[in-house]
C-alpha atoms as a PDB file:
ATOM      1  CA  UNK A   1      22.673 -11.401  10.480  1.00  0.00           C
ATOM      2  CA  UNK A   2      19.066 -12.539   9.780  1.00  0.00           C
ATOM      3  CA  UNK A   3      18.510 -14.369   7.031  1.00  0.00           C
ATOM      4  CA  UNK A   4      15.830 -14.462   4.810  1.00  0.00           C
ATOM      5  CA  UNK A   5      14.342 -18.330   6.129  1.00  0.00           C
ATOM      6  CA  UNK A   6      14.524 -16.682   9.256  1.00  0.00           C
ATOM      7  CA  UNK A   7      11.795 -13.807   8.661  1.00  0.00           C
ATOM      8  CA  UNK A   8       9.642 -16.280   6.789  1.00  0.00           C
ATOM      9  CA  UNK A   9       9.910 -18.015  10.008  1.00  0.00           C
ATOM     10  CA  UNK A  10       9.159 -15.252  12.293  1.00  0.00           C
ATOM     11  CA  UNK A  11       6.042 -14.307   9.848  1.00  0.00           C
ATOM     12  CA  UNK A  12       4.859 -17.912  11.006  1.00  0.00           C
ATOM     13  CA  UNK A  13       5.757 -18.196  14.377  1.00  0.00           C
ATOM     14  CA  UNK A  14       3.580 -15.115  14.926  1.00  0.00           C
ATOM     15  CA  UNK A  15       1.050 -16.398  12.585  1.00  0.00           C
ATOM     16  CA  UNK A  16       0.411 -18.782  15.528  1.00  0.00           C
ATOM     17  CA  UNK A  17      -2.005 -18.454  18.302  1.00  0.00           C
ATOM     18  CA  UNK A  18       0.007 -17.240  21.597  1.00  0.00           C
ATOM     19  CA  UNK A  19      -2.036 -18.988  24.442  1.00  0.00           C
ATOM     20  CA  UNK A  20      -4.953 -17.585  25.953  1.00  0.00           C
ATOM     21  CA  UNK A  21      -5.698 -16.051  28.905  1.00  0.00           C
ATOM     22  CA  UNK A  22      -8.233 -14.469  31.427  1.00  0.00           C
ATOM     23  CA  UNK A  23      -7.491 -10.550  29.854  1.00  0.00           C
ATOM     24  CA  UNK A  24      -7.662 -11.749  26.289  1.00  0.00           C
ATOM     25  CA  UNK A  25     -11.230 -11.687  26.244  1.00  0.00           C
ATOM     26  CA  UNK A  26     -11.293  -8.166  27.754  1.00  0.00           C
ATOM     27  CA  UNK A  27      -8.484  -6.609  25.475  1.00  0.00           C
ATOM     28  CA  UNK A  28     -10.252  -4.238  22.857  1.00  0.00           C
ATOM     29  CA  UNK A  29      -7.451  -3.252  20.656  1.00  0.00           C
ATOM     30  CA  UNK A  30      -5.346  -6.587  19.114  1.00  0.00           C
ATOM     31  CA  UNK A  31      -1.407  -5.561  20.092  1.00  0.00           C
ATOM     32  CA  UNK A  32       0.646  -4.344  17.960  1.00  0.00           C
ATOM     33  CA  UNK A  33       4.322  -6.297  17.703  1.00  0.00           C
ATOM     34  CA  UNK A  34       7.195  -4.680  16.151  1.00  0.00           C
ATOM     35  CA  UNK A  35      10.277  -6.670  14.846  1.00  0.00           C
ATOM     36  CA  UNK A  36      13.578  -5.089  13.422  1.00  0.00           C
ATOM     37  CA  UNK A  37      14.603  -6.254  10.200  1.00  0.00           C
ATOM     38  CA  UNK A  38      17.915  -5.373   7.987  1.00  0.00           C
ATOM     39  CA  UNK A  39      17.026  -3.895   4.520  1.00  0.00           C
ATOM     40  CA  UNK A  40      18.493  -5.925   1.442  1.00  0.00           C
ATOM     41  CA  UNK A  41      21.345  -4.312   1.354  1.00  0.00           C
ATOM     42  CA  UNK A  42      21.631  -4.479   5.395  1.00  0.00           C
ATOM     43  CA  UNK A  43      23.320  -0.746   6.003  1.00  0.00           C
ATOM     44  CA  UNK A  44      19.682   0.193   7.021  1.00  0.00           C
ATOM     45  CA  UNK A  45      17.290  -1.189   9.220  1.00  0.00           C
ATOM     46  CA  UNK A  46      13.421  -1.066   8.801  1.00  0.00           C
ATOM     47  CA  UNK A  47      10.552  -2.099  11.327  1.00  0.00           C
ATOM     48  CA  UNK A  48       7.907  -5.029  10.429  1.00  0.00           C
ATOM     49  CA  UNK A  49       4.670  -4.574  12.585  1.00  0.00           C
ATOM     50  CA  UNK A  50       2.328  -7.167  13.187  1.00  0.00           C
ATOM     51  CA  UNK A  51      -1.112  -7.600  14.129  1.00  0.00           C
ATOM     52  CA  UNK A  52      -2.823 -10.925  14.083  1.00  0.00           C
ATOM     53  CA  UNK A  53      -5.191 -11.162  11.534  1.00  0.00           C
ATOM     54  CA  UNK A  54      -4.270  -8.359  10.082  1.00  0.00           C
ATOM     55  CA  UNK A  55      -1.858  -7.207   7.197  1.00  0.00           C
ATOM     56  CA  UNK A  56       2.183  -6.940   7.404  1.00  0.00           C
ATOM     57  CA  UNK A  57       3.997  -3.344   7.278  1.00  0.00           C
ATOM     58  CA  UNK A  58       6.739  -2.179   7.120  1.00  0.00           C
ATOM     59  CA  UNK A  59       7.966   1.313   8.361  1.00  0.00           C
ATOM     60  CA  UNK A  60      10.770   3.790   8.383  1.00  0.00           C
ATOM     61  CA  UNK A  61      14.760   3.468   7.187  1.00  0.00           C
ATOM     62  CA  UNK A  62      16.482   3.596  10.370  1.00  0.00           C
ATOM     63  CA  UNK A  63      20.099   3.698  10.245  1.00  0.00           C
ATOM     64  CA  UNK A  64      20.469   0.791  13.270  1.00  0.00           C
ATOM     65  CA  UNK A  65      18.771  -1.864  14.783  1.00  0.00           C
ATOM     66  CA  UNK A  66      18.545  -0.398  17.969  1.00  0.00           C
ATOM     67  CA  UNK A  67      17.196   2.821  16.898  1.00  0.00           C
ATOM     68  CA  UNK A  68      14.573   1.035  15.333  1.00  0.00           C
ATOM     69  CA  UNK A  69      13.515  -0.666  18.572  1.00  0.00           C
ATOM     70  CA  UNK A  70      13.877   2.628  20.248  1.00  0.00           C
ATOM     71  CA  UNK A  71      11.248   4.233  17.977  1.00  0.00           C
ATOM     72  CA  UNK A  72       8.830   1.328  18.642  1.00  0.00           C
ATOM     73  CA  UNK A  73       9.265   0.963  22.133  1.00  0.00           C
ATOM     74  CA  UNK A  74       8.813   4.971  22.735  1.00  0.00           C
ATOM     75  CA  UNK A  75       5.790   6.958  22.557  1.00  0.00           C
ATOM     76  CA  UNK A  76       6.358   7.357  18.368  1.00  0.00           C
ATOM     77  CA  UNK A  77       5.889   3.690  18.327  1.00  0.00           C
ATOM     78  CA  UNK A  78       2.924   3.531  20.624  1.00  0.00           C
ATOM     79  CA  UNK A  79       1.421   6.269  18.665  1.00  0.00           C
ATOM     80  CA  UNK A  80       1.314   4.540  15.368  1.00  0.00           C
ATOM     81  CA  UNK A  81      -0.192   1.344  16.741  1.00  0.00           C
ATOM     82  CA  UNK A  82      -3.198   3.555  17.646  1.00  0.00           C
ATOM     83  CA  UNK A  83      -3.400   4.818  14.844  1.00  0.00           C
ATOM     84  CA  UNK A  84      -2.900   2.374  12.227  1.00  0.00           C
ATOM     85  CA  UNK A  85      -4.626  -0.444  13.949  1.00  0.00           C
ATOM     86  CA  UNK A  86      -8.069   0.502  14.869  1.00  0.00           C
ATOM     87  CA  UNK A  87     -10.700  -2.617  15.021  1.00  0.00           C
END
């Protein structure tokens, strides 16, 4: 089980610059990453999407982890990055 140092850790680890390289300068669109996270009472699981330099949400009440990272892997996940994070 994740505890709660551990997202506080994740929050920074992806506050961090990932390395650079020759597409970064062509990319338009910053990338969207998704991370599975238990609720607090950990019978439900919730998605935490991040965009560098942007703000933290959260989204849905799935009822496991891996349908959570089903939804953000498929086309419902791609769907809402477009959506929600426009530059």
């Amino acid at each position: 089980m994740e505890k709660r140092g551990d997202l506080a850790d994740l929050l920074e680890r992806s506050k961090q610059k990932v390395g650079t390289d020759d597409m970064s300068a062509v990319r338009t669109k910053p990338k969207v990453t998704f991370y599975a996270v238990p609720t607090t009472d950990r019978e439900k699981w919730r998605l935490l999407a991040h965009v560098p330099g942007s703000s933290i949400k959260f989204i849905g009440n799935f009822d496991s982890k891996a349908e959570a990272e089903a939804w953000a892997s498929g086309p419902d996940g791609e769907a809402w990055g477009r959506t929600n994070h426009r530059e």
